[in-house]
Protein backbone atom coordinates (compact mmCIF):
# COMPACT_ATOMS: atom_id res chain seq x y z
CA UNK A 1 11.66 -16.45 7.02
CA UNK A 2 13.78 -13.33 7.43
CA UNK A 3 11.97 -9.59 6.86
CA UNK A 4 13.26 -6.21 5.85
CA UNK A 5 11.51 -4.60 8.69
CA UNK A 6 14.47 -2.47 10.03
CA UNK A 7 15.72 -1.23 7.64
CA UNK A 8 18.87 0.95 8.46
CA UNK A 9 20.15 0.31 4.16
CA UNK A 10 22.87 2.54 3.35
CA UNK A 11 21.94 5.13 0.73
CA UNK A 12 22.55 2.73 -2.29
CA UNK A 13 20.15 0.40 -1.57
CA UNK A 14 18.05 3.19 -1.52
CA UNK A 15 19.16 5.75 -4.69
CA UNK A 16 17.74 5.83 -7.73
CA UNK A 17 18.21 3.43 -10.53
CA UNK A 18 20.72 5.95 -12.17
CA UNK A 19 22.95 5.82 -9.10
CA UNK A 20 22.83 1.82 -8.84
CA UNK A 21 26.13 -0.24 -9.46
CA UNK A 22 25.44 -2.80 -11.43
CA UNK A 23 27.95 -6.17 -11.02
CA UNK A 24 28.57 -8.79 -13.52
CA UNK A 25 27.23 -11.43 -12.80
CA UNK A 26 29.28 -13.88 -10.49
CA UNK A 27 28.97 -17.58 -10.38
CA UNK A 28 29.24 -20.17 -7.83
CA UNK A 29 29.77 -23.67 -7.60
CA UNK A 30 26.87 -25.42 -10.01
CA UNK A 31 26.89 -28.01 -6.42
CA UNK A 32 26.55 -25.42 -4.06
CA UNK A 33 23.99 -23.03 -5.51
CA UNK A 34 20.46 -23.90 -4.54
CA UNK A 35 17.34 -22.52 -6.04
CA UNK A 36 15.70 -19.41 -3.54
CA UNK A 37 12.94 -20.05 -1.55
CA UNK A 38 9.17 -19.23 -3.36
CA UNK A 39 7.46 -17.47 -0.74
CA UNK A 40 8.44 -15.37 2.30
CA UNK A 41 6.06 -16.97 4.61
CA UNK A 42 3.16 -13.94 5.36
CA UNK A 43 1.36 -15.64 7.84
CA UNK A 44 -1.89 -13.89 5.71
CA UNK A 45 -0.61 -14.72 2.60
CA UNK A 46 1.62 -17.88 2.92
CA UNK A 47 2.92 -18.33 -0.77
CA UNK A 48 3.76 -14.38 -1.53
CA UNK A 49 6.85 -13.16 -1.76
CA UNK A 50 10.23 -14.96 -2.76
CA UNK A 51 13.96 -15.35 -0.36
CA UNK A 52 17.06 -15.18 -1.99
CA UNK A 53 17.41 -11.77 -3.01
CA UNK A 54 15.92 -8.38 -2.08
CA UNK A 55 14.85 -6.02 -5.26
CA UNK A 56 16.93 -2.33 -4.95
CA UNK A 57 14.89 -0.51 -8.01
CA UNK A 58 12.16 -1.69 -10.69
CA UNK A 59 11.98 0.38 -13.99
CA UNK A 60 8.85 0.11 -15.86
CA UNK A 61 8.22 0.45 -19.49
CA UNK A 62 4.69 0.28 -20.77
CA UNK A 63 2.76 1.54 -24.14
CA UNK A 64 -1.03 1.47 -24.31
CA UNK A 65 -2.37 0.35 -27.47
CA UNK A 66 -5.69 2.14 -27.66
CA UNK A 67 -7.12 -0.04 -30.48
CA UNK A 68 -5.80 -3.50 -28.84
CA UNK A 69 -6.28 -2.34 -25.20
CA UNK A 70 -3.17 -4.23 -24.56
CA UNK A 71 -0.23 -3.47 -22.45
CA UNK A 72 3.25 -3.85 -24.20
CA UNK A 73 5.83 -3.82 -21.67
CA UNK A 74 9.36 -4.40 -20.33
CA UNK A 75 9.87 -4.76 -16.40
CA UNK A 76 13.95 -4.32 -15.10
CA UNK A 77 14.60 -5.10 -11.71
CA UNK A 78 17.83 -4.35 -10.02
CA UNK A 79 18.65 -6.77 -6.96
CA UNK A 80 20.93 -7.92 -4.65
CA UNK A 81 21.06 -11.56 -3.55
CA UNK A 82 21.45 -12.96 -0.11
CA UNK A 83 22.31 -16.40 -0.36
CA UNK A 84 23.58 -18.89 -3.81
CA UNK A 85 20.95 -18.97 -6.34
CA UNK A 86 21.17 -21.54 -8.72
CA UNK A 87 17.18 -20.32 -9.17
CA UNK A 88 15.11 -17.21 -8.46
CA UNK A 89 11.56 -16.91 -8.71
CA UNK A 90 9.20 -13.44 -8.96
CA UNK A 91 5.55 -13.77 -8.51
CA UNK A 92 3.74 -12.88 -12.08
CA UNK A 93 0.32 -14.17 -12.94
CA UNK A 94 -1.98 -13.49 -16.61
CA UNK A 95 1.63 -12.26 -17.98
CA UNK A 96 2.52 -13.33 -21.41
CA UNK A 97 5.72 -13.44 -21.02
CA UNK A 98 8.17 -13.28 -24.28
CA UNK A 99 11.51 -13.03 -23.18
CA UNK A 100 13.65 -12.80 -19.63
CA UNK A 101 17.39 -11.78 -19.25
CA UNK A 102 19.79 -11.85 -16.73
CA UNK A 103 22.57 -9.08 -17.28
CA UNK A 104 21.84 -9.23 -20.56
CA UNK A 105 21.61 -12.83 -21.82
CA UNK A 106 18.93 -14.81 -21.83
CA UNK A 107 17.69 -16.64 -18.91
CA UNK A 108 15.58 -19.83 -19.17
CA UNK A 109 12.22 -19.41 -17.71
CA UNK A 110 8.83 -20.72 -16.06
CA UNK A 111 5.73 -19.77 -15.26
CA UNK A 112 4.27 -22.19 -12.69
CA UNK A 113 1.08 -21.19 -11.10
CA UNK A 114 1.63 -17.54 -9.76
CA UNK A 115 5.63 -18.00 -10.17
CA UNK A 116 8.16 -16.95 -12.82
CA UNK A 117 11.07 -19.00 -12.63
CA UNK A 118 14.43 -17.59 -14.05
CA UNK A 119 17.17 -20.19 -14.01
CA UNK A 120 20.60 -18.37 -15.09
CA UNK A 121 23.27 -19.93 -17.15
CA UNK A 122 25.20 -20.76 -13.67
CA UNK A 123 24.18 -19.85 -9.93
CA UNK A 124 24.33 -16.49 -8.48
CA UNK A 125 26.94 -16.17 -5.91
CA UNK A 126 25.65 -14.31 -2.86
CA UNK A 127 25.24 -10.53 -2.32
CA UNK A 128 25.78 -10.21 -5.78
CA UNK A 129 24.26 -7.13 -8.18
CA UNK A 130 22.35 -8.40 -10.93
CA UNK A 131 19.45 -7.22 -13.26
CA UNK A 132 16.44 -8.56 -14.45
CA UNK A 133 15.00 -8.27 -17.72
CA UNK A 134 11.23 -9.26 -18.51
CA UNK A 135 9.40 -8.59 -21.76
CA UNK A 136 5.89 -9.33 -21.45
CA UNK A 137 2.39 -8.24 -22.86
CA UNK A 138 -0.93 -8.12 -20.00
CA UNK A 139 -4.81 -7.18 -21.05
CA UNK A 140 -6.40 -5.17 -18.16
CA UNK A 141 -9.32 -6.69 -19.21
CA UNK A 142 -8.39 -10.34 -18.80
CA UNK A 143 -10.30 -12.74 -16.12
CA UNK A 144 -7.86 -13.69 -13.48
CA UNK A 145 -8.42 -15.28 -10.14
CA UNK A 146 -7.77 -11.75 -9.19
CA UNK A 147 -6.63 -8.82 -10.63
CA UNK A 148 -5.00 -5.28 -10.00
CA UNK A 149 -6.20 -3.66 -13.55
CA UNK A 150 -9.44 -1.38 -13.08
CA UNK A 151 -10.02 -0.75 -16.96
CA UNK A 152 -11.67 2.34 -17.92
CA UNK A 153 -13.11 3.68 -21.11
CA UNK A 154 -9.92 5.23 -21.87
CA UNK A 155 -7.73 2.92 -20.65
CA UNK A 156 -7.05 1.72 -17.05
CA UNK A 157 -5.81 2.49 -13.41
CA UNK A 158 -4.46 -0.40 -10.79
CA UNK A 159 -5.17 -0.79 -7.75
CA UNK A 160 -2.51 -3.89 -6.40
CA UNK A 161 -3.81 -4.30 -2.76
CA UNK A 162 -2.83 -6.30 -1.15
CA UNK A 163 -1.54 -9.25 -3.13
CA UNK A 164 -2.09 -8.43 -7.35
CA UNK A 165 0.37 -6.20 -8.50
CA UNK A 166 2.11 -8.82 -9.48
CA UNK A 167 -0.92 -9.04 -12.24
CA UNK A 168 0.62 -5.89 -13.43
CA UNK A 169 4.22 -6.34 -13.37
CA UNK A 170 6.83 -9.24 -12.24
CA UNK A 171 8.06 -8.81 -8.93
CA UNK A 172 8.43 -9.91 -5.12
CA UNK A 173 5.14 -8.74 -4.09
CA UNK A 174 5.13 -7.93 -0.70
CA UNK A 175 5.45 -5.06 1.17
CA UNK A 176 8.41 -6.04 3.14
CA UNK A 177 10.51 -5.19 0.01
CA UNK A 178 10.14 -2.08 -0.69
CA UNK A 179 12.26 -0.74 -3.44
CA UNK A 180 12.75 2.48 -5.54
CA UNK A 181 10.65 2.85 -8.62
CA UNK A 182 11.01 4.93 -12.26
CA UNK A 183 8.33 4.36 -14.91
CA UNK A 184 7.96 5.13 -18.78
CA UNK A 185 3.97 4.97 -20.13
CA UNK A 186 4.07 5.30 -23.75
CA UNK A 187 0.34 6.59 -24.99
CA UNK A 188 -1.65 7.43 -28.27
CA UNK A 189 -2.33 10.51 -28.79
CA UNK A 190 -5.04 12.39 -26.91
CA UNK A 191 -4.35 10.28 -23.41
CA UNK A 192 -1.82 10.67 -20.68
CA UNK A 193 -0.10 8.85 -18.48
CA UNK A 194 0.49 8.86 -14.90
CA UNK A 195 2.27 6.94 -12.13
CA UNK A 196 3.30 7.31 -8.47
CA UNK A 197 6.03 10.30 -8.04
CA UNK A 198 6.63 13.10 -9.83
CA UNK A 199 7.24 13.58 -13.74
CA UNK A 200 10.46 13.91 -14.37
CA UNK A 201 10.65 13.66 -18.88
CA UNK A 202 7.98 13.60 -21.54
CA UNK A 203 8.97 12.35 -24.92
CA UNK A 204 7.19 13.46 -28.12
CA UNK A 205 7.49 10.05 -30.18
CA UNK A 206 6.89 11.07 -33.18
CA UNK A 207 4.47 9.08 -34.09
CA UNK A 208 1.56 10.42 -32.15
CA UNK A 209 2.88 8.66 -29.14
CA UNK A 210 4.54 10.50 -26.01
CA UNK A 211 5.85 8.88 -22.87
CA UNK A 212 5.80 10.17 -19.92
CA UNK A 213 8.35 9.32 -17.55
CA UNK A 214 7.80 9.49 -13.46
CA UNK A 215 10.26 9.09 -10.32
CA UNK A 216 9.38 8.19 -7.06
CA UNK A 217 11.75 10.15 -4.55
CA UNK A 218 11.26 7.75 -1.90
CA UNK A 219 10.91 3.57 -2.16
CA UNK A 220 7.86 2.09 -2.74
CA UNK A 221 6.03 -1.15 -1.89
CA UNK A 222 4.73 -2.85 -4.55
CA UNK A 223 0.91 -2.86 -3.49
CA UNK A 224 0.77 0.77 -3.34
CA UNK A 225 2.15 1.51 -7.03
CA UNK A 226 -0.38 3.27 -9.42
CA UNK A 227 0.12 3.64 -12.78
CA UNK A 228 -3.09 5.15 -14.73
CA UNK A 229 -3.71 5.94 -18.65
CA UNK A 230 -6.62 8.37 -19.47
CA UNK A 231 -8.04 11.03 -21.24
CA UNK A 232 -6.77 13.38 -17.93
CA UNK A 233 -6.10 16.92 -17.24
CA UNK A 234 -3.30 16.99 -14.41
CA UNK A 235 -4.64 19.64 -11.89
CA UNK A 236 -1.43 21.76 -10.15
CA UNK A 237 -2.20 23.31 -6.68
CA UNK A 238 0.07 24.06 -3.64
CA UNK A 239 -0.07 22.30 -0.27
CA UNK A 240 1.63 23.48 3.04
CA UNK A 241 5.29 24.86 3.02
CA UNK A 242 5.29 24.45 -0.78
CA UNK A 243 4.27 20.71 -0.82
CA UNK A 244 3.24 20.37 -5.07
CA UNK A 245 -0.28 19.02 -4.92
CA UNK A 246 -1.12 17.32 -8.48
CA UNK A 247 -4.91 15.69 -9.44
CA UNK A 248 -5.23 13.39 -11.46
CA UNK A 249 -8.96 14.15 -13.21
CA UNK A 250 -10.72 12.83 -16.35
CA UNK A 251 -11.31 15.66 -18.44
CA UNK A 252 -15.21 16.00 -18.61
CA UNK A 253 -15.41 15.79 -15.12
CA UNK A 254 -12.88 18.23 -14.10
CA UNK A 255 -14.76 20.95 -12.99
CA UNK A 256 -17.83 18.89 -11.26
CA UNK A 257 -15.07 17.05 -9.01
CA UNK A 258 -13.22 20.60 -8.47
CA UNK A 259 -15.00 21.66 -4.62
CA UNK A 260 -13.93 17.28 -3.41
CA UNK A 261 -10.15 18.36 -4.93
CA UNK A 262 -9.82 21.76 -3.45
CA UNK A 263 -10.32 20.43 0.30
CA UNK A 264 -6.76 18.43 0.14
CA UNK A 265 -4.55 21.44 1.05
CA UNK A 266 -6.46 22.10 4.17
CA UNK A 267 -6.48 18.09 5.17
CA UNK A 268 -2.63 18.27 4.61
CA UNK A 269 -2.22 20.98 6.75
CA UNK A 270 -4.29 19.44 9.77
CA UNK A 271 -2.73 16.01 9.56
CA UNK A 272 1.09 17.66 9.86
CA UNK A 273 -0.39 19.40 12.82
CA UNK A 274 -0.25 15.96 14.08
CA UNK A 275 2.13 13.53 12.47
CA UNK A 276 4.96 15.99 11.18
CA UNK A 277 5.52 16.87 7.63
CA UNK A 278 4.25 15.28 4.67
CA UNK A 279 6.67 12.45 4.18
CA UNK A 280 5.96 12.38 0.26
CA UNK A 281 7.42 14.65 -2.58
CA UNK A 282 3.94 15.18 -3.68
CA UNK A 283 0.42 13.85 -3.34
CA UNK A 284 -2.64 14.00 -4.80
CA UNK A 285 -5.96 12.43 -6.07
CA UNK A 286 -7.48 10.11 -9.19
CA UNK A 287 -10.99 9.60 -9.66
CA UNK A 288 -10.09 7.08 -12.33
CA UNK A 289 -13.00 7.12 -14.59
CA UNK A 290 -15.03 4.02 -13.69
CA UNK A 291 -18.16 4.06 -11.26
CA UNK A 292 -19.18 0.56 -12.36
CA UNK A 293 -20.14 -1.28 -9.28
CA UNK A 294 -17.41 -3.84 -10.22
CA UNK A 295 -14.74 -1.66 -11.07
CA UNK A 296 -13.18 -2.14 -7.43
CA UNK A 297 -14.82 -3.47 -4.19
CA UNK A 298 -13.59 -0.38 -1.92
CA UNK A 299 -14.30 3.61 -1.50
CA UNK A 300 -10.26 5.03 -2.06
CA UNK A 301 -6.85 3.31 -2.20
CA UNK A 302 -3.95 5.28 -0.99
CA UNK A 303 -1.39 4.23 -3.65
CA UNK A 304 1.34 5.90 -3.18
CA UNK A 305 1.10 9.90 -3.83
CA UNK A 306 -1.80 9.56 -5.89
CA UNK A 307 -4.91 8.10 -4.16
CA UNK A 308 -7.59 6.38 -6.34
CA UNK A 309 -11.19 6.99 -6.40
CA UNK A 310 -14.41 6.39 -8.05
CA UNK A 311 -15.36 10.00 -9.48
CA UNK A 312 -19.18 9.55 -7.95
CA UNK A 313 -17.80 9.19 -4.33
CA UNK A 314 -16.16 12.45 -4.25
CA UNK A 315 -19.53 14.70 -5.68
CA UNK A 316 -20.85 13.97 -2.22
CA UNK A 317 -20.66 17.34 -0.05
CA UNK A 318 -17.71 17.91 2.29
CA UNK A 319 -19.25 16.13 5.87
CA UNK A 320 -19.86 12.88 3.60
CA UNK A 321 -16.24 12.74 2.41
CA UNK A 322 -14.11 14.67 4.12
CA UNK A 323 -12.96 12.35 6.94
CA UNK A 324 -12.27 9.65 4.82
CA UNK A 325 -10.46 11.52 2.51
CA UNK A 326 -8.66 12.11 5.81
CA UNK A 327 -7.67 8.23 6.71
CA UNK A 328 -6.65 8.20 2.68
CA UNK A 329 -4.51 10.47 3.47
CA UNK A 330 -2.95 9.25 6.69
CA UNK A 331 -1.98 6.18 4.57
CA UNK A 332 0.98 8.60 3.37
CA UNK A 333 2.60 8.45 7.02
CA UNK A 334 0.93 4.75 8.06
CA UNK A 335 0.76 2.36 5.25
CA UNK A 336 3.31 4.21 2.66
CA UNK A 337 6.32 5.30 4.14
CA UNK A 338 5.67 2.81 7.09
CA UNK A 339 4.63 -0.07 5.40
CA UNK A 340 3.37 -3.29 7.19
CA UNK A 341 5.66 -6.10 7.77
CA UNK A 342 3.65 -8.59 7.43
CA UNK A 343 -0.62 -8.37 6.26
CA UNK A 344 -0.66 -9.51 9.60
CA UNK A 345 0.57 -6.04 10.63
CA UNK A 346 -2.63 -4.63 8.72
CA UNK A 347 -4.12 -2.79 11.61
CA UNK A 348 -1.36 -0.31 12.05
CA UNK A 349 -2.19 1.03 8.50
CA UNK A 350 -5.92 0.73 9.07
CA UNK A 351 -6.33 1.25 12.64
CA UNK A 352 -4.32 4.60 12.39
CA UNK A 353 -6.05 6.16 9.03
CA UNK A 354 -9.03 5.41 11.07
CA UNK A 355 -8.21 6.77 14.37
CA UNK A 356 -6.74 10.38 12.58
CA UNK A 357 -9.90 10.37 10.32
CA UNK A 358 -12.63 10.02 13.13
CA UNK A 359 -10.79 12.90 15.24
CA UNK A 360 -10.75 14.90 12.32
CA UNK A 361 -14.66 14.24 11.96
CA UNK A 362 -15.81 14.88 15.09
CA UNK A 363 -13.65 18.07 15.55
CA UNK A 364 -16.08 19.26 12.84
CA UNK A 365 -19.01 18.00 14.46
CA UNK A 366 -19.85 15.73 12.15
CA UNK A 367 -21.73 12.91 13.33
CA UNK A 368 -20.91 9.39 12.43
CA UNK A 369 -22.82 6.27 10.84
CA UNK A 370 -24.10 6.03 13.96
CA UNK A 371 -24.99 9.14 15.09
CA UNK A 372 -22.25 9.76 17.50
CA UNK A 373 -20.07 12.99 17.43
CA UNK A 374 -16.95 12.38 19.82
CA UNK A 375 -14.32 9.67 19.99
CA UNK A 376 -15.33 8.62 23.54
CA UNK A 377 -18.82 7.73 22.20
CA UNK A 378 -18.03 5.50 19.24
CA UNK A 379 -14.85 4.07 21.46
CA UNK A 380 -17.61 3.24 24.30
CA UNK A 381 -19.70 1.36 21.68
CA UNK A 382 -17.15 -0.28 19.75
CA UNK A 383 -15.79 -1.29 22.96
CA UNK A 384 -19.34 -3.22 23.88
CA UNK A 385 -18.49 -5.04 20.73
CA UNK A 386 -14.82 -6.24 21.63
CA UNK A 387 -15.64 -9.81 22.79
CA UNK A 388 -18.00 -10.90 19.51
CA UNK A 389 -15.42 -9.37 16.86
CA UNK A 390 -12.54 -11.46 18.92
CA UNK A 391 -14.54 -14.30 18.62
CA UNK A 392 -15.88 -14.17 15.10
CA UNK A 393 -12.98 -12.25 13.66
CA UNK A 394 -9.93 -12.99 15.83
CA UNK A 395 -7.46 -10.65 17.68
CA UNK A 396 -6.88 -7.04 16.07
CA UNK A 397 -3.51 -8.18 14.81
CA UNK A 398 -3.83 -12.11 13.97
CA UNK A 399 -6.51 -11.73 10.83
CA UNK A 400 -6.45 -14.25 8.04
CA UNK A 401 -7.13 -13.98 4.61
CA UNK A 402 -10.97 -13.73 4.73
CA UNK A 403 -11.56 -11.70 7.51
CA UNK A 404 -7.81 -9.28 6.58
CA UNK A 405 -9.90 -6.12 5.86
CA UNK A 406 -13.23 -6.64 8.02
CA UNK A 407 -13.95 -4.05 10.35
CA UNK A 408 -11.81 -5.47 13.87
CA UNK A 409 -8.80 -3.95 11.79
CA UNK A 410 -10.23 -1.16 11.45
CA UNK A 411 -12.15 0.29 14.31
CA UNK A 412 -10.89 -2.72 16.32
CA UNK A 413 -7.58 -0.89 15.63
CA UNK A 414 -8.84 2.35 16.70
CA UNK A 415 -9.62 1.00 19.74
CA UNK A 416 -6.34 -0.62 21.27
CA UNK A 417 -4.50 3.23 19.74
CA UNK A 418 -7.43 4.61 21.97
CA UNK A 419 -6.49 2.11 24.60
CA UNK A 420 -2.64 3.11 24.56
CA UNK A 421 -3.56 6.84 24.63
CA UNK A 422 -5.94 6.37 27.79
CA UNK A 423 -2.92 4.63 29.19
CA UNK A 424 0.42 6.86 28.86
CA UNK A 425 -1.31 9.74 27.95
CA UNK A 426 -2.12 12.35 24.45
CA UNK A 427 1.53 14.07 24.49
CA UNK A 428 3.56 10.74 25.29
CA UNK A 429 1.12 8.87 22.56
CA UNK A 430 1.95 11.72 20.41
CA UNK A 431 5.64 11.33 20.89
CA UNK A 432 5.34 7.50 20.33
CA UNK A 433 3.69 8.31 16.94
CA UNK A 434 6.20 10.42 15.84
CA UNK A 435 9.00 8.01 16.90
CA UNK A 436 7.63 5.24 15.29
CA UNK A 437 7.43 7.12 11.56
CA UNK A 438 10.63 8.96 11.83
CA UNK A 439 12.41 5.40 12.95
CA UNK A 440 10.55 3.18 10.24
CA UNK A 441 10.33 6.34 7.39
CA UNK A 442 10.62 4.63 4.18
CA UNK A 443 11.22 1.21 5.31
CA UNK A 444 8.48 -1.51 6.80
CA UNK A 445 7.49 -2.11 10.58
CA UNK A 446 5.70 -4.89 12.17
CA UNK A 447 3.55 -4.69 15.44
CA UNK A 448 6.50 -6.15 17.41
CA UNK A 449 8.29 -2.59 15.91
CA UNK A 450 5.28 -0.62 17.11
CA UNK A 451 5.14 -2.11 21.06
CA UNK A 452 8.76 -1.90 21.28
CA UNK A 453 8.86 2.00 20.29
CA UNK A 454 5.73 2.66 22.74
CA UNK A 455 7.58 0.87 25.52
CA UNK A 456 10.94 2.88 24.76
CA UNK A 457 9.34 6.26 24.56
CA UNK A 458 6.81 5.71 27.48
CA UNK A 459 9.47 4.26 29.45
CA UNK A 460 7.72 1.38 30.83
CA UNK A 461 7.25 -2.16 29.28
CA UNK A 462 3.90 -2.11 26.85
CA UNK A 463 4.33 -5.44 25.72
CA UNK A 464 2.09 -6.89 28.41
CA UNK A 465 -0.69 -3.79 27.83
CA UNK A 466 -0.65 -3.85 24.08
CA UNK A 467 -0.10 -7.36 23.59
CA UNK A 468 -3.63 -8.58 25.96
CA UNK A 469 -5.12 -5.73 23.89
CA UNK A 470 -3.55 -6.85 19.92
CA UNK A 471 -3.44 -10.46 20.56
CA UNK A 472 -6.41 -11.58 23.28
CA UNK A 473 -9.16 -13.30 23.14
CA UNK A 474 -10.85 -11.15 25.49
CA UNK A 475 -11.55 -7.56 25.87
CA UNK A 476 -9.19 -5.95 28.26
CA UNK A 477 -10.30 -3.01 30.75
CA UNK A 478 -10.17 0.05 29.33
CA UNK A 479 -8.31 2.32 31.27
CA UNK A 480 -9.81 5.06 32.42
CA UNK A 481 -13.14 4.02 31.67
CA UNK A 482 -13.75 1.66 34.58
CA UNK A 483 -17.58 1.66 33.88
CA UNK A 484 -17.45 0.55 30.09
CA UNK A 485 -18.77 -3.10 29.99
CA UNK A 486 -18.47 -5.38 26.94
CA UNK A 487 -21.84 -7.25 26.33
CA UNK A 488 -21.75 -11.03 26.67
CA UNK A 489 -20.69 -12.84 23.55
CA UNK A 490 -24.22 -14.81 23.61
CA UNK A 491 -25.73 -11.39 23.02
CA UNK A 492 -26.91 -9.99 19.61
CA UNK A 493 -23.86 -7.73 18.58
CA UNK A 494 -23.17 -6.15 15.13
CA UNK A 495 -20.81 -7.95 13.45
CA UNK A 496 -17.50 -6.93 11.82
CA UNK A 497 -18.23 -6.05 8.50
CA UNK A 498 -16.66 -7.67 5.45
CA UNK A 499 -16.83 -8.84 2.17
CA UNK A 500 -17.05 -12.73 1.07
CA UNK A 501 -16.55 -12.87 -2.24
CA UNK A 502 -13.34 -10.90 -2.34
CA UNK A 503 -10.94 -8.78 -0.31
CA UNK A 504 -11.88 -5.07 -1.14
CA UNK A 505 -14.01 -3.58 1.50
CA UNK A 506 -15.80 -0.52 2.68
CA UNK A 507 -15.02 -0.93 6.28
CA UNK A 508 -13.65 1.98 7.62
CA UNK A 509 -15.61 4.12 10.59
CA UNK A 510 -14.71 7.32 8.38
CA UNK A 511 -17.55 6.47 5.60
């Protein structure tokens, strides 16, 4: 199957929904149409996804009833096709769907297993406009084989990653299609909403109601959207060169989580030191107000330009969170505006928050879970480790589902980026890093993306280096480190973390 992962799009694809030109829809031959393919075959996640088409822009609608705790809304998608569709398909599950239209008029439809199926009056002709209407009501609170809704007291945040936002709205759920996003949340009184970008309208209703009605300036994938309702106070403060910094913060616990807030203007600063500037129009936190233990199975979630939290994690003092508040962060450059081609492609999000946020903790001397306080120390010991997590968690960048967020993409990351470093050196690893996220800005990158820039910029073929060290089943040499050893396999290592009962995690070295 074919992936966005260069994407060189003209500026239409990627305007805002405002700017988009939408066609009538054109027909082809009933005979020659044929229905699009259901999944886009992620080697991780095999049935996500759907071919024929590619989304441009999705524009949510949803109201909050506070009484019901139910989610009225109305999803529109804008998308191009690329082949005859006498059938498209978007991945929805625990939607009750009422209605679906196609430019308009009604489309028939079908909801089989985690697929909508819209079947228009007569096949879509290829690279043709069209828009997508679906009307649809979703409880946060409903029990789904899995879920993106964290409900609160007050109402609920989402955290998508990496294969549930489709719990939360229809779409092509997967981060190869990235497309631009506006949203309208409609809430009683006494609540706000919030989603990813910046606010562009707020409506008084009324009736008691007011909507609130965010942008995103740049495309986003679909398992990095947030949208949150809450009894909030939005907290304003400036980043670097002017960047808007907004929080997110339920209102009794405003001032409590103030010192964890005030530290991101600093972290901004230190990570454009390193990776250039901010690539977002605006970013900030939400401690979404839920500590429950099942609320969600992982520390932060770097959806895009608003990070989620539990509120408890971020009372800690500054040496227990400030370094992962760091790899959130790096999530903006690798993760968000590069996004992963394929959840095979995991490690370059994980790897790299990981790598940024341990340099940032032991420049403050900060010693790690394991008592170490330099790079070279926990890269030394990890290293050890390299033959047992190959061997009971595969190569850094062929995961599967169970083992997709266990600890080899993680720190196993961290060590092939500490690997490629040793071997072309800091200001030619630098330039690769900066080549890579100016080339794939706003668009998705797989690993093949990543060797292929290192070899460019280094000027000598990487594919060999990086591939033993991404794809083997043993532990390369580390260069410059001739005396590091990795202990037998027979040996009694520590093994990659991970969970078993879902796919949230608290693996990252920065905790």
């Amino acid at each position: 199957m074919r992936y966005r992962t260069r994407v060189t799009a003209p500026a239409a694809l990627l305007g805002t929904v405002a700017a988009l030109s939408v066609a009538a829809p054109a027909h082809a031959d009933p005979e020659t149409g044929a229905p699009g393919p259901e999944t886009l075959g992620d080697p991780v996640f095999p049935s996500l996804g759907n071919d024929g088409y590619r989304v441009l822009a999705y524009h949510l609608d949803l109201a909050y009833d506070a009484t019901t705790r139910l989610v009225d809304a109305t999803a529109t998608l804008t998308l191009t096709t690329t082949q005859e569709l006498s059938r498209l398909s978007l991945d929805a599950l625990g939607l009750d769907v009422h209605e679906v239209l196609l430019d308009g008029v009604p489309a028939a439809r079908e909801q089989a297993g985690e697929k909508l199926r819209i079947t228009p009056a007569g096949p879509l002709a290829a690279r043709t406009t069209a828009t997508v209407t679906v009307t649809y009501t979703a409880d946060p609170r409903a029990a789904l084989a899995h879920t993106a809704w964290v409900p609160t007291p007050d109402g609920f945040a989402i955290c998508p990653q990496p294969n549930t936002a489709h719990t939360v709205f229809p779409c092509n759920d997967h981060p190869s299609d990235k497309a631009d996003f506006t949203f309208r949340i409609t809430v009683p009184a006494g609540l706000k909403g919030v989603a990813s970008g910046r606010l562009v309208r707020t409506e008084d209703l009324g009736d008691g109601r007011t909507a609130y009605c965010y942008r995103s300036r740049e495309p986003i994938a679909t398992e990095i959207v947030q949208i949150t309702v809450g009894d909030y106070v939005i907290k304003d403060r400036q980043g670097p060169h002017g960047l808007p910094l907004r929080d997110v913060v339920p209102t009794a616990r405003a001032t409590a989580l103030e010192p964890a807030l005030a530290l991101t203007p600093n972290l901004v600063s230190w990570i454009e030191q390193r990776l250039g500037a901010f690539p977002f129009e605006t970013y900030g936190l939400l401690p979404c107000n839920n500590d429950a233990s099942n609320a969600f199975d992982f520390t932060g979630l770097e959806t895009q330009t608003l990070t989620l939290y539990k509120p408890n994690f971020l009372l800690q003092a500054e040496k227990s969170i400030g370094s992962h508040m760091m790899h959130e962060l790096v999530h903006s450059y690798f993760g968000n505006s590069v996004s992963p081609a394929t959840w095979s492609d995991l490690w370059l999000n994980e790897g790299h928050a990981d790598f940024y946020g341990l340099l940032y903790r032991y420049e403050r001397g900060w010693a790690d879970s394991l008592g170490l306080t330099t790079m070279e120390a926990r890269m030394k010991d990890t290293y050890a480790r390299g033959d047992q997590w190959r061997k009971s968690s595969g190569p850094v960048a062929a995961p599967n589902e169970a083992n997709l967020f266990d600890s080899q993409r993680y720190l196993g990351g961290v060590l092939v980026l500490y690997a490629l470093r040793q071997q072309v050196g800091e200001s030619v690893f630098g330039a690769i890093e900066s080549t890579f996220l100016e080339r794939f800005r706003n668009a998705s990158a797989s690993t093949a993306d990543y060797i292929a820039v290192a070899s460019e910029v280094s000027g000598a073929d990487q594919s060999g280096f990086l591939g033993d060290w991404l794809y083997g089943t043993k532990t390369p040499r580390m260069p410059g480190h001739p005396d590091w050893t990795v202990t037998p396999v027979s040996s009694a290592l520590r093994q990659p973390q991970n969970r078993t009962d879902g796919h949230w995690h608290d693996n990252s070295a920065t905790l």
